[in-house]
Protein backbone atom coordinates (compact mmCIF):
# COMPACT_ATOMS: atom_id res chain seq x y z
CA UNK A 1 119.51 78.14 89.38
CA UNK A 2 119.42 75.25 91.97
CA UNK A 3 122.65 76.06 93.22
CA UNK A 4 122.06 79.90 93.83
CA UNK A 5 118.65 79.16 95.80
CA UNK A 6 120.71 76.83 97.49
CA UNK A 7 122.82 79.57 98.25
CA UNK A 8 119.67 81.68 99.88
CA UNK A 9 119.50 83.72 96.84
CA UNK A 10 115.72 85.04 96.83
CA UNK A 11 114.09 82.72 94.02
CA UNK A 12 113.30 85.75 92.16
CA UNK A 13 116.99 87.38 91.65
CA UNK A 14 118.01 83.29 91.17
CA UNK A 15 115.81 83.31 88.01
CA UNK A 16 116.43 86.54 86.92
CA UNK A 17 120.53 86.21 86.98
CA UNK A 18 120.13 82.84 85.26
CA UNK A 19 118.19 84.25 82.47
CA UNK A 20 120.02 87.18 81.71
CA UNK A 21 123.15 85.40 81.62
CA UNK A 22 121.92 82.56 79.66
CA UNK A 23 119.99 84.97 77.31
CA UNK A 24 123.81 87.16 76.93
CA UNK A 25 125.42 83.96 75.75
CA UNK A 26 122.76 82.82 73.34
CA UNK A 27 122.23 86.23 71.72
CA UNK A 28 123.61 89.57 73.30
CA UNK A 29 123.93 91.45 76.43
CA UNK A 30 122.13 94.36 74.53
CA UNK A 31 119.28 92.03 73.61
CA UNK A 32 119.31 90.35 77.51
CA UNK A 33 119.11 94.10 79.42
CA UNK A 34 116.51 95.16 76.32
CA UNK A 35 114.24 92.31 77.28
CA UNK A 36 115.16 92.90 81.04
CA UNK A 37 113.46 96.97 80.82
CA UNK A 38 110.49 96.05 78.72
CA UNK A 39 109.29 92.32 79.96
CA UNK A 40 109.10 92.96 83.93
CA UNK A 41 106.28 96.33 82.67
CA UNK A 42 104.85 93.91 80.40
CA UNK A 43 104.26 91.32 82.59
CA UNK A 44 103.23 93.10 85.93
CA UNK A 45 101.19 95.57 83.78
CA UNK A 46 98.28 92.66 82.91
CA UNK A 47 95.13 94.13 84.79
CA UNK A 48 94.21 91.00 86.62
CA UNK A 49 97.51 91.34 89.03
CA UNK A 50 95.81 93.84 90.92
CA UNK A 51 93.52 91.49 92.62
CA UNK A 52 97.01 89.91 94.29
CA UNK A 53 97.98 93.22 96.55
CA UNK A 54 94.15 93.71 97.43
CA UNK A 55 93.86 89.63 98.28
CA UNK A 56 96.65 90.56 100.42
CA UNK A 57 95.68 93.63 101.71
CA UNK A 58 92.07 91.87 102.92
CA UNK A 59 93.84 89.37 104.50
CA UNK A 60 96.31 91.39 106.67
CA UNK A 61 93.61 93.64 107.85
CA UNK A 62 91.27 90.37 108.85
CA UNK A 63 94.26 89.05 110.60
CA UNK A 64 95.99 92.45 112.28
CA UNK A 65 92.13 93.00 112.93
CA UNK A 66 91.91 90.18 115.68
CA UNK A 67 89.44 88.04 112.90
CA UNK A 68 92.27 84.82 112.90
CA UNK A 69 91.89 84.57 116.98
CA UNK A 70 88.03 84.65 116.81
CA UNK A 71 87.91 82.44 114.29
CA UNK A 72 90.37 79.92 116.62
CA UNK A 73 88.63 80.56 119.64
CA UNK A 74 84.99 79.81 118.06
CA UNK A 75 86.61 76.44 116.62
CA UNK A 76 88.32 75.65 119.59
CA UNK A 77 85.01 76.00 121.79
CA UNK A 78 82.79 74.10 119.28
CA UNK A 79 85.18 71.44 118.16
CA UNK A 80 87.09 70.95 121.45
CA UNK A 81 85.23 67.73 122.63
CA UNK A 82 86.57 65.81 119.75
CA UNK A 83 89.68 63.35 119.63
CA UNK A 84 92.17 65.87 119.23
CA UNK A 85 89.58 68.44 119.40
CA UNK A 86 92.22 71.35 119.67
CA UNK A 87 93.75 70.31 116.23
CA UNK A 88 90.77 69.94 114.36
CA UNK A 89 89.54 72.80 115.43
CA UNK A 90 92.89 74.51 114.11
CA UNK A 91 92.32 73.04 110.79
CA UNK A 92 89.17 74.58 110.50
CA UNK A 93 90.33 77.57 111.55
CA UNK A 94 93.05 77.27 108.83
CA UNK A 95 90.10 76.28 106.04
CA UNK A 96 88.08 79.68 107.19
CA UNK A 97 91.08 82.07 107.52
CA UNK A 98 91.83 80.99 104.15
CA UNK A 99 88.86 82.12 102.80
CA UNK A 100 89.88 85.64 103.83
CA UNK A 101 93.84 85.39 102.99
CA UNK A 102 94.84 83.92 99.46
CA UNK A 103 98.25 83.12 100.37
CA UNK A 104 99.46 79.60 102.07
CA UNK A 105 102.19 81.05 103.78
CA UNK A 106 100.06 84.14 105.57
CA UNK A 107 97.22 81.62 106.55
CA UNK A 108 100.20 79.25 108.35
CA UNK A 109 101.71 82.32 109.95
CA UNK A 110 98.61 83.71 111.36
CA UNK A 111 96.96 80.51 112.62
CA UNK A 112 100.31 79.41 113.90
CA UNK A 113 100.74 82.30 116.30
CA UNK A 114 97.49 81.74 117.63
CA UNK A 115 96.89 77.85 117.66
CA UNK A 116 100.29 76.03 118.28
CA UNK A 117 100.71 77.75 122.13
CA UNK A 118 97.31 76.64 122.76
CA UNK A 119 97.78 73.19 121.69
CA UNK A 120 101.20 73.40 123.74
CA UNK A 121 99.92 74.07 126.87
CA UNK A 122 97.35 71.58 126.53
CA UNK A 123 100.17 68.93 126.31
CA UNK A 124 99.44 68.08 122.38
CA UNK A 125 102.20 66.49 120.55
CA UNK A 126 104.52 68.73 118.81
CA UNK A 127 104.42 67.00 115.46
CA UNK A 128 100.84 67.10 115.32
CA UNK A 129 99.98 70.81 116.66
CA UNK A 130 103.19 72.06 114.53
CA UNK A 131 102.05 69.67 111.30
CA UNK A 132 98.26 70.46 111.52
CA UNK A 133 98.98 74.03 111.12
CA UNK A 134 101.38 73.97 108.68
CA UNK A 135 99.55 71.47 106.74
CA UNK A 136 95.95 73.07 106.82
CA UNK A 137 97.67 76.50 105.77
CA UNK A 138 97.89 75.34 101.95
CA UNK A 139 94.26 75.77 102.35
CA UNK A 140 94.78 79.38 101.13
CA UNK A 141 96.54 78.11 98.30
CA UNK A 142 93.23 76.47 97.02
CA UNK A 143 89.89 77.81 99.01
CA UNK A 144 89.19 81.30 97.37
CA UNK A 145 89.85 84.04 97.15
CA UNK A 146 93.52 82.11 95.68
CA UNK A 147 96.75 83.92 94.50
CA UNK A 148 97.69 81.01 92.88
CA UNK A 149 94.03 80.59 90.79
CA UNK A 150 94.72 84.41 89.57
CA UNK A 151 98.49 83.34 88.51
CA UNK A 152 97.22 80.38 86.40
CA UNK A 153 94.21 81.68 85.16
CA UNK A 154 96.30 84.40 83.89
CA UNK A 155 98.74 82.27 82.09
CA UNK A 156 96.10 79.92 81.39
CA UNK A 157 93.72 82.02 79.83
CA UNK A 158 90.64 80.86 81.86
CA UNK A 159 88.11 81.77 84.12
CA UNK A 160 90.01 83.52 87.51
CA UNK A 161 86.16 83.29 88.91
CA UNK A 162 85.46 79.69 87.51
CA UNK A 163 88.58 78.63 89.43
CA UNK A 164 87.76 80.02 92.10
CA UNK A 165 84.86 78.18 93.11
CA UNK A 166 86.58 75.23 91.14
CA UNK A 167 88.68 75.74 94.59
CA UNK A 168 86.12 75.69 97.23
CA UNK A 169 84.82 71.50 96.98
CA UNK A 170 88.71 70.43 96.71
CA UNK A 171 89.56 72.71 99.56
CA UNK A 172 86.38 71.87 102.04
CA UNK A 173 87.55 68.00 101.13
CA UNK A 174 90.47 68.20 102.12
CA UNK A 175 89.77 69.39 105.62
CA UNK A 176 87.15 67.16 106.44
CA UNK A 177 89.87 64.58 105.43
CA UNK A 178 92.59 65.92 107.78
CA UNK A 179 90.04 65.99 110.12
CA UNK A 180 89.10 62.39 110.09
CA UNK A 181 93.06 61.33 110.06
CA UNK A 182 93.36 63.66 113.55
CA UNK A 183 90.34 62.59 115.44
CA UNK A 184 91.82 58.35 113.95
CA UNK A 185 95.49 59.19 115.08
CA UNK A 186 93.96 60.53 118.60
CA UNK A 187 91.20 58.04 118.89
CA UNK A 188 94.16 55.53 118.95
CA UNK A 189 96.27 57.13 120.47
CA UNK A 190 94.72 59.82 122.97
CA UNK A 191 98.52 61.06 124.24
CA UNK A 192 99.21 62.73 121.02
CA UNK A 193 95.74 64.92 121.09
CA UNK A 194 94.37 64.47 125.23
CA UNK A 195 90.68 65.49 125.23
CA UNK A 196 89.25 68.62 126.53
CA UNK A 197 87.30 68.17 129.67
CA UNK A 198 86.54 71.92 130.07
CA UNK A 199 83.01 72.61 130.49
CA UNK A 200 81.69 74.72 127.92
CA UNK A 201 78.24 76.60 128.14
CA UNK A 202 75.94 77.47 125.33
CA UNK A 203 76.37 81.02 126.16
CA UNK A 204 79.72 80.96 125.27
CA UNK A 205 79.86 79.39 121.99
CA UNK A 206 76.86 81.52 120.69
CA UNK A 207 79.33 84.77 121.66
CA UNK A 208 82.00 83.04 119.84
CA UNK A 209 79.97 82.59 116.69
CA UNK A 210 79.35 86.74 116.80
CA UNK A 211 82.71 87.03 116.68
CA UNK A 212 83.49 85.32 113.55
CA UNK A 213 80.11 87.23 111.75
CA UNK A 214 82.39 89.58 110.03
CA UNK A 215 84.87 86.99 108.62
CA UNK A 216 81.10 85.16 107.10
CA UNK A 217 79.89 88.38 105.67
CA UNK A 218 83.66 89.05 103.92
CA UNK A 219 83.05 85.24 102.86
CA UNK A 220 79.52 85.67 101.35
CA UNK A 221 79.95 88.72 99.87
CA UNK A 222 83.33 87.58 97.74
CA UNK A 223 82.20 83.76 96.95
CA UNK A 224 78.06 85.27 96.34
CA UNK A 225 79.71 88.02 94.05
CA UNK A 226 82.39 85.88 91.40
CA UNK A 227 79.44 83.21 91.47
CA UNK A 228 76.78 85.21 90.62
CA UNK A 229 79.16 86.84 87.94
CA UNK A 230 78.09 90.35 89.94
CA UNK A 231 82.08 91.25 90.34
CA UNK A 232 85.36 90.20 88.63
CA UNK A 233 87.73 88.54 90.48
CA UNK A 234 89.92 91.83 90.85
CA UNK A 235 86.80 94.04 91.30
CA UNK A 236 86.25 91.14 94.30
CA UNK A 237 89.69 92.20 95.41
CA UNK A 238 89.09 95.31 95.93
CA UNK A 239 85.62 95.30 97.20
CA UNK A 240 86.81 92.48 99.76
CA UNK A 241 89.57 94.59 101.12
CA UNK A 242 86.93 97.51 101.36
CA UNK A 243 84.69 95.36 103.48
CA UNK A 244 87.90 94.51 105.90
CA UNK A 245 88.42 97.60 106.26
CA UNK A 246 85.13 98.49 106.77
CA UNK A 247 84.24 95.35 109.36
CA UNK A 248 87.48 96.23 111.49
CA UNK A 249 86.58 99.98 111.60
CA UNK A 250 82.86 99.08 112.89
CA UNK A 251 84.23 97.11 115.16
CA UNK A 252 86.46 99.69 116.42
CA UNK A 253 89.24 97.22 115.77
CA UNK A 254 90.85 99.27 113.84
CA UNK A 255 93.70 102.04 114.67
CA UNK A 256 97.01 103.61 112.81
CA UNK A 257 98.70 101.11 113.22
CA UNK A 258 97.06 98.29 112.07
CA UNK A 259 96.51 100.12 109.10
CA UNK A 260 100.06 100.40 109.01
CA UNK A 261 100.89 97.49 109.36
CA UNK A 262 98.25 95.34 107.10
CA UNK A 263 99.27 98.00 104.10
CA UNK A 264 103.15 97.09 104.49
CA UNK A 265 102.54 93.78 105.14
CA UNK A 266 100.33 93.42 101.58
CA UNK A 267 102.95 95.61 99.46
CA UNK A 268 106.06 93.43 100.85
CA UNK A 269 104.00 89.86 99.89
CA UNK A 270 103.03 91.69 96.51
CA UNK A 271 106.80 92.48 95.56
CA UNK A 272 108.01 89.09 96.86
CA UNK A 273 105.04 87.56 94.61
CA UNK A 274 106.04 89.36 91.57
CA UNK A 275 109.77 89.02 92.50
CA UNK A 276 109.34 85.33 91.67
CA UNK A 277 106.61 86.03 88.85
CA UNK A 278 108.91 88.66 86.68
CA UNK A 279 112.25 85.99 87.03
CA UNK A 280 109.79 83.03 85.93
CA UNK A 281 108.80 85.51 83.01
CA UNK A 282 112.70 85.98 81.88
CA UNK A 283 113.47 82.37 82.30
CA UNK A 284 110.86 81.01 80.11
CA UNK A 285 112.04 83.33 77.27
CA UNK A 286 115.59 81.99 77.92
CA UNK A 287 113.68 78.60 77.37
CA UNK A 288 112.32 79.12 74.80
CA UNK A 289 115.13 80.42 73.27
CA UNK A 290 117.33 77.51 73.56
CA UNK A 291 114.74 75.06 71.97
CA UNK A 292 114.28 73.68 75.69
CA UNK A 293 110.86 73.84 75.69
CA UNK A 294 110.73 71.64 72.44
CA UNK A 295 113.36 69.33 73.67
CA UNK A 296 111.47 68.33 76.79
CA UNK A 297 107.77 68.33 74.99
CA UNK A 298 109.84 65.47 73.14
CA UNK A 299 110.62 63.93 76.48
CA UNK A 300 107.25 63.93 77.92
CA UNK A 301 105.06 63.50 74.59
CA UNK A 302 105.62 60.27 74.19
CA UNK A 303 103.09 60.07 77.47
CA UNK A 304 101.05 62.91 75.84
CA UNK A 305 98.96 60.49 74.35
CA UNK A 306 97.07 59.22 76.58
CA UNK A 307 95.72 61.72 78.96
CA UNK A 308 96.25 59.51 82.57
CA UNK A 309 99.73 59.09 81.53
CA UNK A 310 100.23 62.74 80.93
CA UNK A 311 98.49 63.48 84.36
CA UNK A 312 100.95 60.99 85.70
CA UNK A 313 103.44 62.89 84.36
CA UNK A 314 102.16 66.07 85.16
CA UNK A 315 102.19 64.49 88.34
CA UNK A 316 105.69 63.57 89.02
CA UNK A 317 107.24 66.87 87.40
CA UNK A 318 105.10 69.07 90.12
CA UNK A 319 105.72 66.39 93.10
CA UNK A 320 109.76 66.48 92.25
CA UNK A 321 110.03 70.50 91.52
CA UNK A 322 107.90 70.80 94.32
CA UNK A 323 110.64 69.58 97.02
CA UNK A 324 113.45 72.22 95.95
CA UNK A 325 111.56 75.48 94.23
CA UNK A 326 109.34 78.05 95.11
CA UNK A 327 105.51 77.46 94.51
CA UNK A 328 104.68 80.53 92.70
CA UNK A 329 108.03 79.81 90.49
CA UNK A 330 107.04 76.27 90.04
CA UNK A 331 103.92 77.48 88.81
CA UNK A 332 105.06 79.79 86.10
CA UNK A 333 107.97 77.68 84.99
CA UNK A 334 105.65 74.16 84.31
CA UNK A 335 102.51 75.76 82.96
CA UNK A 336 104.48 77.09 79.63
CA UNK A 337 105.22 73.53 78.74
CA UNK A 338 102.31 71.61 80.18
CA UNK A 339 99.29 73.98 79.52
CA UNK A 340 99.87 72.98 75.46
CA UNK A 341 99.81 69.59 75.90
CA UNK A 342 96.61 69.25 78.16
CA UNK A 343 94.80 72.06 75.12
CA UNK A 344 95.78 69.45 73.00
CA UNK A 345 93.99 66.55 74.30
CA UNK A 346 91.04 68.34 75.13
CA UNK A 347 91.14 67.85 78.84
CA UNK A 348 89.29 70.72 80.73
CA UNK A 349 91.53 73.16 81.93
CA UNK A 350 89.75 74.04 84.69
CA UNK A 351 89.85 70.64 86.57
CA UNK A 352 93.66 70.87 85.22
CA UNK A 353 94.36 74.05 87.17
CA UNK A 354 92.85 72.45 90.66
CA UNK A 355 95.23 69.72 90.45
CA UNK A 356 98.09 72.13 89.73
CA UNK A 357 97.16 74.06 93.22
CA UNK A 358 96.75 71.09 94.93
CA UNK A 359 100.23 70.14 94.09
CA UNK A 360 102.02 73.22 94.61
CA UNK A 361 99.86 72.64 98.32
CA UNK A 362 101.66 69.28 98.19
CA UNK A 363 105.39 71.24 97.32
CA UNK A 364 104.75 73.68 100.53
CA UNK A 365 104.66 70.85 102.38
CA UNK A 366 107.86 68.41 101.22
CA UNK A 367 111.42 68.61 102.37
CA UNK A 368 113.97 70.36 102.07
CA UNK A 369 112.27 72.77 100.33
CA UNK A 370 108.70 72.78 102.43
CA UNK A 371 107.56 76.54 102.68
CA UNK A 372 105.04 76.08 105.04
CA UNK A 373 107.49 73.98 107.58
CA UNK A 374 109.63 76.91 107.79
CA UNK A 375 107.25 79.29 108.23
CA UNK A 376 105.64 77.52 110.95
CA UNK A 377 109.41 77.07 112.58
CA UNK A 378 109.62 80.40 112.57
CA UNK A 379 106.11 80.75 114.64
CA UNK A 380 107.74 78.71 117.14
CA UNK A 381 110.92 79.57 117.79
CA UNK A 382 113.98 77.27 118.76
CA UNK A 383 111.18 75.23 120.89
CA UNK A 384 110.32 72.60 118.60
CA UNK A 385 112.94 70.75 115.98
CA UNK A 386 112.33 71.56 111.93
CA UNK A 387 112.59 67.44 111.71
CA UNK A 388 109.56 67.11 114.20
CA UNK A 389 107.58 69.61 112.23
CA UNK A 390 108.54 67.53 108.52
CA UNK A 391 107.22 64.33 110.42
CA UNK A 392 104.33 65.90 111.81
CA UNK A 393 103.11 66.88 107.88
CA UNK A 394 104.02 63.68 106.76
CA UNK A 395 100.70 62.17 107.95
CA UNK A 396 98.87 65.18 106.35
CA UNK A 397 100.88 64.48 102.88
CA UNK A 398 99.70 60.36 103.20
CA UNK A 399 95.98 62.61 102.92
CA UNK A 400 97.01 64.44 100.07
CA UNK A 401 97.84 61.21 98.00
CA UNK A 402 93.89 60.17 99.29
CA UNK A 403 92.77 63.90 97.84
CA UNK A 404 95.13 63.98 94.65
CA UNK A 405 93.46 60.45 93.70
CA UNK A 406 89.63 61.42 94.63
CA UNK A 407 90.07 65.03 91.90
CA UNK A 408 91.75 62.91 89.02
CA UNK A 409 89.15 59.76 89.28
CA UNK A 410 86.49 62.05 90.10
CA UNK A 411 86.62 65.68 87.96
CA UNK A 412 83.45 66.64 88.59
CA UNK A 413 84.37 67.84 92.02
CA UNK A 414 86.41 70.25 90.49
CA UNK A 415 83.53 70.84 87.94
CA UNK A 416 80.30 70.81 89.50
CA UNK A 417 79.71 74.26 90.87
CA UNK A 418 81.75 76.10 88.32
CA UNK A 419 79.36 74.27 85.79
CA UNK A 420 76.77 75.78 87.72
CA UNK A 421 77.63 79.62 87.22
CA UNK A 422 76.13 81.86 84.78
């Protein structure tokens, strides 16, 4: 499987040839294209999946909508004074697009276009204009409304909602954290961030902050909905991709083709997403049909019985994984084996699922596999080097290890306001 995403097989068709041809030799071809017509139905089929194309969809509307570039411009011109003002403000940016995206990869894209020119020509540092986006994108891996949360809680069988807001103190942490480390690293340095010394009036960051009304109101009426327990999380899908729609046609941003656009744009991430999904599907029943699964719960149970030890664990499998596979198929290959062990020791699974985003944030992030590097090479072109933009993150990652140890010493940041829900 390695070998053939090494190849630039899509992840999806990697785990999906594996399987069937593992599944042929250890029982039949019949029994390998029987399972291969009835499991992808089964699988994409499961209700909760349709809150991933209207995540999607609500995103690429608030983005194709001009939402991302208010959003920058009203962080730019109330953060700007700062050490590195132009980054932090980026990272903010990030945090709130997120909010309105789901999806890592589509918050780094979208920010990226808008933020990295403008930290360019304001003679920034590569490494930290290319790193600070690419970095704050996982954002939309863990601040709701999350793809990831409605993967695991899925598989998981817990609270999408519950995880949701599990998301927002880890993800609002996390900024203010990358936040600090910028406005340090510039503070010392002022040649990697130089300050802004544009004056600014009043008048103009008040008509900023109308701007990014809509993106608050799409914001408030999601995160005030799954906490009240009003909507589901797919009914918030849908309602949420409603209001974009609605927002961008009262403010006359909205035409053909943007519509066009933001509905192509959600049905090619959906496919891609369940792509990966329906291949992690087949290869855990190849897993399980070799006695894999039992083999390496042998492996790791000796740590099993102590719970640290087994987060440790958890730990290190996620961390490795994380540098060569895709998130989403990182996700649905570890949670068959670890999800049973964590039941078993009663640790809340919940808190559990946080620290499984967080590290798939971690796995978009680490070479040579890092997601969100490429994406954000991509954003800029043949201008800046792929080995500037993996040592501009590296910083970001040192945070991570700060965040990672904060959630497993203290759960009750996970836990507090999903505790608090009805």
């Amino acid at each position: 499987m390695l070998f053939l995403i090494a190849m630039r097989m899509p992840v999806g068709f990697a785990l999906m040839l594996v399987s069937m041809v593992g599944i042929a030799q250890l029982k039949s071809w019949e029994i390998a294209i029987g399972m291969l017509k009835t499991e992808p139905f089964d699988f994409a089929a499961h209700w909760s999946f349709s809150a991933i194309p209207m995540f999607l969809l609500m995103g690429a509307v608030a983005h194709h909508s001009g939402i991302s570039t208010a959003l920058f411009t009203a962080a730019r011109l109330w953060l700007g004074f700062l050490p590195g003002g132009l980054a932090v403000a980026a990272n903010f940016a990030c945090a709130g697009f997120a909010a309105a995206s789901g999806s890592s990869t589509a918050t780094a894209a979208a920010m990226g276009r808008i933020s990295v020119p403008e930290m360019t020509k304001a003679g920034y540092d590569p490494g930290l204009s290319t790193g600070t986006v690419a970095s704050a994108g996982t954002l939309g891996a863990m601040i709701p409304p999350s793809i990831a949360f409605v993967l695991y809680g899925i598989f998981a069988e817990v609270s999408i909602s519950k995880l949701f807001i599990a998301g927002i103190l880890p993800g609002l942490m996390t900024a203010l954290i990358y936040a600090a480390m910028i406005m340090i690293r510039c503070k010392i340095n002022p040649k990697l961030g130089p300050p802004n010394t544009e004056y600014i009036s009043w008048a103009e960051k008040l008509d900023a902050l109308r701007e990014v009304r809509p993106l608050l109101v799409l914001i408030l009426t999601i995160i005030g909905g799954l906490y009240s327990g009003l909507v589901t999380p797919t009914e918030a899908g849908a309602f949420g991709a409603f209001v974009s729609f609605a927002v961008a046609i009262f403010q006359r941003r909205m035409n053909w083709n943007i519509f066009k656009e933001s509905v192509f744009e959600a049905l090619g991430g959906t496919a891609r997403i369940f792509w990966v999904a329906i291949g992690a599907v087949l290869l855990t029943r190849f897993l399980a049909m070799t006695g894999a699964e039992g083999y390496l719960k042998e492996v790791v149970g000796s740590w099993a019985a102590d719970p640290m030890l087994l987060v440790l664990a958890s730990s290190l499998i996620y961390i490795i994984l994380g540098m060569f596979l895709d998130p989403l198929g990182l996700l649905l290959l570890t949670l068959p084996l670890l999800l049973p062990m964590f039941e078993s020791l009663g640790l809340d699974l919940i808190w559990f699922g946080v620290l499984v985003v967080k590290y798939i944030e971690i796995g978009l992030l680490t070479p040579p596999v890092g997601l969100n590097v490429y994406v954000i090479k991509s954003v800029v072109g043949p201008d800046i080097s792929l080995e500037t933009i993996f040592k501009g993150v590296a910083w970001f990652l040192v945070c991570e290890v700060i965040v990672v140890l904060l959630l497993v010493a203290f759960p009750s940041i996970s836990l507090y306001l999903p505790s608090l829900m009805k």
